[in-house]
Protein backbone atom coordinates (compact mmCIF):
# COMPACT_ATOMS: atom_id res chain seq x y z
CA UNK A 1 -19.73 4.77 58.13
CA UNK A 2 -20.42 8.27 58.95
CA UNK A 3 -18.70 11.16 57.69
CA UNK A 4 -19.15 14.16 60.07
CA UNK A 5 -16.88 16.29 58.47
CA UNK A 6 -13.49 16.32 56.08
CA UNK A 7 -10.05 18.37 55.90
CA UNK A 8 -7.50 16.05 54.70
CA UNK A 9 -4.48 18.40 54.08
CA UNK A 10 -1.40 17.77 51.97
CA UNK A 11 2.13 18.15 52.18
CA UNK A 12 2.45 16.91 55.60
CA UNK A 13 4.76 13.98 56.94
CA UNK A 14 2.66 12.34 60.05
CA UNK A 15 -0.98 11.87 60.35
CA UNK A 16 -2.87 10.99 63.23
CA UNK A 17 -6.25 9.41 64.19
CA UNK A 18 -7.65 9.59 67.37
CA UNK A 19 -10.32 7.24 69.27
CA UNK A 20 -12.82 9.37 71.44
CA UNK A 21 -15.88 7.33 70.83
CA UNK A 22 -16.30 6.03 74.46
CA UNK A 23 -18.74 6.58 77.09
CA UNK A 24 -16.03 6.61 80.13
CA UNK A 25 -19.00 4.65 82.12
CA UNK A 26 -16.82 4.50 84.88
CA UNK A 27 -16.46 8.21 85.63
CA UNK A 28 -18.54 8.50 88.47
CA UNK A 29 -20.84 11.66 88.12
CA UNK A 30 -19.69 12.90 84.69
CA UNK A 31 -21.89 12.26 82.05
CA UNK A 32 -20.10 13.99 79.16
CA UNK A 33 -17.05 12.32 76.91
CA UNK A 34 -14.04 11.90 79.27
CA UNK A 35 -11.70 13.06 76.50
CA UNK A 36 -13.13 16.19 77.40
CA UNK A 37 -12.26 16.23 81.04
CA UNK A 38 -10.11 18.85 82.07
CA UNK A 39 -5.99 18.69 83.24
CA UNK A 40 -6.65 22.08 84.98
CA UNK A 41 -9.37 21.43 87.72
CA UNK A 42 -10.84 24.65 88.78
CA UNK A 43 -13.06 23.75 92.00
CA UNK A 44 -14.27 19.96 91.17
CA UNK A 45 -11.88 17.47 89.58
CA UNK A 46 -14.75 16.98 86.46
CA UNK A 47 -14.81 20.76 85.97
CA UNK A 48 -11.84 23.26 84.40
CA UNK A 49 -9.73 23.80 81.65
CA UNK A 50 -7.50 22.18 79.54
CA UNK A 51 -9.13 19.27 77.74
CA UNK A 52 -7.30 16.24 77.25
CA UNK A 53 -8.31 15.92 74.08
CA UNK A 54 -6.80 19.22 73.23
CA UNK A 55 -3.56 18.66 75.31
CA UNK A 56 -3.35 15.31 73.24
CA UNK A 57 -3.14 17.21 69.82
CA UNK A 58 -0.83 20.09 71.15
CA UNK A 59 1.21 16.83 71.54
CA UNK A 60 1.15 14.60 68.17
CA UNK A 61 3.80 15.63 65.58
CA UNK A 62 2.29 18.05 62.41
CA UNK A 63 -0.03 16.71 60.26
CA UNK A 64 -3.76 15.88 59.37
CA UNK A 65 -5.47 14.40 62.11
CA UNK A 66 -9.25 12.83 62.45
CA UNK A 67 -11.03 11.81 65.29
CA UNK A 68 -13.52 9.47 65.80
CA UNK A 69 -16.41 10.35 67.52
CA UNK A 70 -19.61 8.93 69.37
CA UNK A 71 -21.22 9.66 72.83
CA UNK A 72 -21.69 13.37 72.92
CA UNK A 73 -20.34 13.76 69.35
CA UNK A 74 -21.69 17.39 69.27
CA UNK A 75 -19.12 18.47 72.34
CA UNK A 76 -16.17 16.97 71.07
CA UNK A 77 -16.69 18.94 67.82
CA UNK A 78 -17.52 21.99 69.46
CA UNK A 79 -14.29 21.99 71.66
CA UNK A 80 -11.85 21.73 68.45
CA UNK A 81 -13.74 23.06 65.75
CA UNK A 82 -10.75 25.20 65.28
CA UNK A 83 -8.34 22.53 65.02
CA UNK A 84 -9.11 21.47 61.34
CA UNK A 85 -10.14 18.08 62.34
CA UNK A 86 -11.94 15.53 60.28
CA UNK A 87 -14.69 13.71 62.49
CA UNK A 88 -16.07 9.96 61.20
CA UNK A 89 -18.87 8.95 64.08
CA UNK A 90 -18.68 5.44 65.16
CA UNK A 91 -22.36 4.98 65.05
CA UNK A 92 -21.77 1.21 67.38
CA UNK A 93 -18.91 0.60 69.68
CA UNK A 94 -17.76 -2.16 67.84
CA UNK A 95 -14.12 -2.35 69.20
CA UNK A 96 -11.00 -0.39 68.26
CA UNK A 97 -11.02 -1.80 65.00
CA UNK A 98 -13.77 -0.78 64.62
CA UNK A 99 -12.91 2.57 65.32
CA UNK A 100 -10.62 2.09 62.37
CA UNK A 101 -12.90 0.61 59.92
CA UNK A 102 -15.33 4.05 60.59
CA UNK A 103 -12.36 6.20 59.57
CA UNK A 104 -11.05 4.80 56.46
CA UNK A 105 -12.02 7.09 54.47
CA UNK A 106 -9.74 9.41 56.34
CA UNK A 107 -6.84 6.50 55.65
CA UNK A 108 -7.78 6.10 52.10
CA UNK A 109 -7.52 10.13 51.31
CA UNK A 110 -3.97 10.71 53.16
CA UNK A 111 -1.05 11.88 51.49
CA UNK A 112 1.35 11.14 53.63
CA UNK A 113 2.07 6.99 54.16
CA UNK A 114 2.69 7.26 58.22
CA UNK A 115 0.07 7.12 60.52
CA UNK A 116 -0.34 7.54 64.54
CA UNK A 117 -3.31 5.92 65.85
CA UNK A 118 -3.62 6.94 69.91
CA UNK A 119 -6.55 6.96 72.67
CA UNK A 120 -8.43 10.33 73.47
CA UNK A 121 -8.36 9.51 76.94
CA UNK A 122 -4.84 9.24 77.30
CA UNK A 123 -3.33 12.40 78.06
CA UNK A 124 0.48 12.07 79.42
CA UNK A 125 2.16 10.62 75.82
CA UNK A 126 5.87 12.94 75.05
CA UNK A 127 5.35 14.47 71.88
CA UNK A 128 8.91 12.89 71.72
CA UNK A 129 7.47 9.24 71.89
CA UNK A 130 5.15 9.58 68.93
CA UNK A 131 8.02 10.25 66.87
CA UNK A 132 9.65 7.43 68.73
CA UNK A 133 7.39 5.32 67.28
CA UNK A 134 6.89 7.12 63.53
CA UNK A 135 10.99 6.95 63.40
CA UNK A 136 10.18 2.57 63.88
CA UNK A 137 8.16 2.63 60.58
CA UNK A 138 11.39 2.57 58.60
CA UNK A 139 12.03 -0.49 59.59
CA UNK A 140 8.47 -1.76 60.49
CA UNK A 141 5.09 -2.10 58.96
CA UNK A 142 3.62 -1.82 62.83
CA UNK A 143 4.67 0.55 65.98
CA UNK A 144 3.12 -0.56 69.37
CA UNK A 145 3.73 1.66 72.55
CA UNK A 146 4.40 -0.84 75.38
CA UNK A 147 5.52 -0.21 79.13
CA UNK A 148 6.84 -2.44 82.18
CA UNK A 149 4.19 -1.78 84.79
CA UNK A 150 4.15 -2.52 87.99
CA UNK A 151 0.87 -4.75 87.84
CA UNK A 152 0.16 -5.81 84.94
CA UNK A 153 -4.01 -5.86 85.64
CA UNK A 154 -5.99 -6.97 82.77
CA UNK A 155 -3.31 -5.20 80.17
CA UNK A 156 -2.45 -7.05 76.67
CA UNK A 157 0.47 -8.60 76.76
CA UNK A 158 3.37 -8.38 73.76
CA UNK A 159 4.71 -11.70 72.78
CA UNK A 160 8.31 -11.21 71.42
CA UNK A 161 11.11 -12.49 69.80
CA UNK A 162 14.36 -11.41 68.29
CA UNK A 163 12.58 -10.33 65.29
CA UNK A 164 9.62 -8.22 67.08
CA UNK A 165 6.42 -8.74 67.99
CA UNK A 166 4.61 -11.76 67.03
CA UNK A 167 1.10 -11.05 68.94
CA UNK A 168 -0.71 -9.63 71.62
CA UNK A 169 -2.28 -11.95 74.16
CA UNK A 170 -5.23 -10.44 75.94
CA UNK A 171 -5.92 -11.31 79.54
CA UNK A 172 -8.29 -13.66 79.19
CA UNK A 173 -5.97 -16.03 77.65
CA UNK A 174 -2.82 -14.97 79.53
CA UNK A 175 -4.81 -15.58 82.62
CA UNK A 176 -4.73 -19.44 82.40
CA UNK A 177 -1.16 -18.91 81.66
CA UNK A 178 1.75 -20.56 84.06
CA UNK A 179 3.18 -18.45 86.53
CA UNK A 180 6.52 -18.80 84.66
CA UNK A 181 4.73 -18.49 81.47
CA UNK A 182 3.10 -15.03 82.53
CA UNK A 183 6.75 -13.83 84.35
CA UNK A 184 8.01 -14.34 80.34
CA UNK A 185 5.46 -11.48 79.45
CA UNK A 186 6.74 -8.48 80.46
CA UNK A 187 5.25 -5.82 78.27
CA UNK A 188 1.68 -4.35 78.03
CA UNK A 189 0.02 -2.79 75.50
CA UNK A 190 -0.74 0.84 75.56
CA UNK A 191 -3.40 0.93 72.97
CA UNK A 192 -1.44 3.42 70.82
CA UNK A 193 0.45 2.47 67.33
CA UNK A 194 2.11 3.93 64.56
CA UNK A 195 1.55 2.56 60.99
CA UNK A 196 2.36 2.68 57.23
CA UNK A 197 -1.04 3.58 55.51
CA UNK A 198 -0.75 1.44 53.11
CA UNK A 199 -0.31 -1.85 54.71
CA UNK A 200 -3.12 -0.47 57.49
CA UNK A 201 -5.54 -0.20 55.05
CA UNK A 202 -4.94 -3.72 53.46
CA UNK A 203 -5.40 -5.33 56.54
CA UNK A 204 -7.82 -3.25 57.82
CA UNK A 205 -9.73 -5.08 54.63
CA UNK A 206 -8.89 -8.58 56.19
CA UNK A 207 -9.91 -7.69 59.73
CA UNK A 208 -13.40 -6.19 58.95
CA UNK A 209 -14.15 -10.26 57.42
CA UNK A 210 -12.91 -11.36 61.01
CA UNK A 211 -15.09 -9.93 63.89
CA UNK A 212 -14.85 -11.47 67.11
CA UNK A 213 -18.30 -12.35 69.08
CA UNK A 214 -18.74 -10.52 72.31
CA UNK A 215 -21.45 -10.37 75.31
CA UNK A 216 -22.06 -6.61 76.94
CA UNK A 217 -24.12 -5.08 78.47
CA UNK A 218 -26.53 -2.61 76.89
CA UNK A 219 -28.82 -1.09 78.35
CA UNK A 220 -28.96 -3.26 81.50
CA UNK A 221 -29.68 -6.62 79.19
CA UNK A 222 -26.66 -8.43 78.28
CA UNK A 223 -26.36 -8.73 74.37
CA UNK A 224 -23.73 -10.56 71.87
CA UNK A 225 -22.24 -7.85 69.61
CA UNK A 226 -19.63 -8.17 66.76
CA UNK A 227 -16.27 -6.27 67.43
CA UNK A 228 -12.62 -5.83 65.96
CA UNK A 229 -9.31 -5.38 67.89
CA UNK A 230 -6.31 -3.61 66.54
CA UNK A 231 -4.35 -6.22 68.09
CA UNK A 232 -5.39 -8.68 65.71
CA UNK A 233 -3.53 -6.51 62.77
CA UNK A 234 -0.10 -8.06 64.73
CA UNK A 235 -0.46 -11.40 64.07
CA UNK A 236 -2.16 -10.91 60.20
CA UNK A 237 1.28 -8.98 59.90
CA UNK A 238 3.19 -11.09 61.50
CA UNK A 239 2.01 -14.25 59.81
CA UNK A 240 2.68 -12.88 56.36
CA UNK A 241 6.45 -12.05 56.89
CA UNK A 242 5.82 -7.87 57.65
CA UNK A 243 7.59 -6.85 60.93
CA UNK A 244 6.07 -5.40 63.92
CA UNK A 245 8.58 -3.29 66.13
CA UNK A 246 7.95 -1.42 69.45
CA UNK A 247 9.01 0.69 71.71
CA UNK A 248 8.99 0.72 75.20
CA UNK A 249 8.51 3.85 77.85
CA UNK A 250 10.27 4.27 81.11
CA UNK A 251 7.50 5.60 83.26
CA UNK A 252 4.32 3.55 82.80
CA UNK A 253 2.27 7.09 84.02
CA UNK A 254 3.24 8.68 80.47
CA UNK A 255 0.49 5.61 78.99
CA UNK A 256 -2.01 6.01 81.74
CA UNK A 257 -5.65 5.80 80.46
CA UNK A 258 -7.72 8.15 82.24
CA UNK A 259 -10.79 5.53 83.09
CA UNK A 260 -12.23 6.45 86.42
CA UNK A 261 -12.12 9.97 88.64
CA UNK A 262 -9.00 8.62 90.89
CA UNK A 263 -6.65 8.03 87.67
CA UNK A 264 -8.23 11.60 86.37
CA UNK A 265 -6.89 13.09 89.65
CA UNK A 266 -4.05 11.63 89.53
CA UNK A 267 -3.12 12.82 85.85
CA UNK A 268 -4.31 16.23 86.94
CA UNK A 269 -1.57 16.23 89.46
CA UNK A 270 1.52 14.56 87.13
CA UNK A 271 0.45 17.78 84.80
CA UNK A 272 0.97 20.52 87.03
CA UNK A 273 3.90 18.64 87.95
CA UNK A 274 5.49 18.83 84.98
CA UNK A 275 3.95 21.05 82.49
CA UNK A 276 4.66 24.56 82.26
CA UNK A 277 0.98 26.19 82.82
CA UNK A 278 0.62 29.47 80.60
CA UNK A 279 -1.90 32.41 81.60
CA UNK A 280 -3.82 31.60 79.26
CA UNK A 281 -4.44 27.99 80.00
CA UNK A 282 -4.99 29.32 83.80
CA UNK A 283 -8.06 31.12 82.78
């Protein structure tokens, strides 16, 4: 665990923690952190203004917020320097639980007992749908963001019942599924959450003694790494009686992960759509 830097404030309701650790390998001809990939293009898509790692926190409700930081650490800090951000550097990209296990500090030294947990690269989120998910935490140790899309891809997959969510079932197990089976699973994971600190952190403690053994590729050799998933945290909640709630979005755009320069374009265009573009952000 790496602490880059620290500004945990008080006296504040909703804290957030954001995952920019990635290397976006599938942005063709940008070699810099995609969280840092403009909304505005000016000339070339990869080149402009408006981050949408900035655009993310104009977004998330008030609060002390971290990020977590790898490739190109240096840029990411330079760009929000002035936000008051704590940074914790994920020195391997060891999953998104892993993401959480290199900011716990940040958990452990909160205040406040609600937490948002979102993706750097996802840029579209309503400021209104974090505290969609915040308001669930009253009744919920867990918030997931989910959405009806139109394909459902390679997406988790929320299994349900009347009480919540029980778990999410990546695609390599819904896969083998039966077509009625898969027509049952409706709702895909966004990758963003809400959570009460204090149950986070305990089994945050649980999941770090339960890595999952993956092949990648690094490097061009193809090695077997230890990661942790988020989505695991469902079913250790689940299993021990603590309920996990959700809430769903009506337009699946609003959760679209910017991965690859058409899905970049195309979240360049919803924004001018339907933000409001000031002078300043023009320049």
């Amino acid at each position: 665990m790496n602490v880059i830097g620290f500004n945990v404030k008080d006296n504040h309701e909703t804290a957030s923690l954001i995952l920019a650790a990635g290397r976006g390998s599938r942005m063709t001809g940008f070699q810099g952190n995609k969280t840092l990939l403009p909304l505005i293009p000016t000339g070339s898509s990869l080149e402009g203004n408006q981050p949408i790692l900035l655009h993310i926190l104009n977004r998330l409700p008030p609060g002390p917020k971290a990020v977590v930081v790898s490739h190109k650490k240096e840029d990411v800090i330079r760009i929000t320097r002035s936000r008051g951000l704590s940074y914790y550097e994920q020195p391997l990209l060891n999953g998104t639980g892993g993401a959480l296990i290199a900011a716990r500090d940040f958990l452990e030294n909160l205040d406040c007992e609600r937490l948002i947990v979102t993706m750097g690269d996802v840029p579209l989120v309503m400021r209104t749908t974090y505290l969609k998910l915040v308001d669930g935490l009253k009744d919920h140790a867990l918030m997931i963001l989910g959405f009806h899309p139109l394909d459902k891809k390679q997406y988790g997959l929320l299994e349900m019942d009347e009480m919540g969510v029980k778990r999410i079932i990546e695609w390599k197990y819904w896969k083998e599924y039966s077509e009625e089976r898969q027509r049952q699973l409706q709702i895909c994971n966004s990758g963003i959450y809400a959570a009460g600190r204090t149950d986070l952190l305990h089994y945050l403690r649980i999941l770090e003694k339960r890595p999952h053994t993956v092949r990648k590729e690094r490097d061009g050799k193809m090695v077997e790494i230890e990661e942790y998933f988020i989505t695991d945290l469902v079913e250790l909640m689940d299993e021990d009686g603590l309920k996990v709630g959700c809430v769903v979005v009506e337009d699946e755009n609003e959760v679209m992960g910017v991965d690859d320069l058409p899905s970049l374009i195309k979240a360049q265009e919803i924004y001018k759509a339907t933000s409001s573009i000031t002078p300043q952000e023009q320049r």
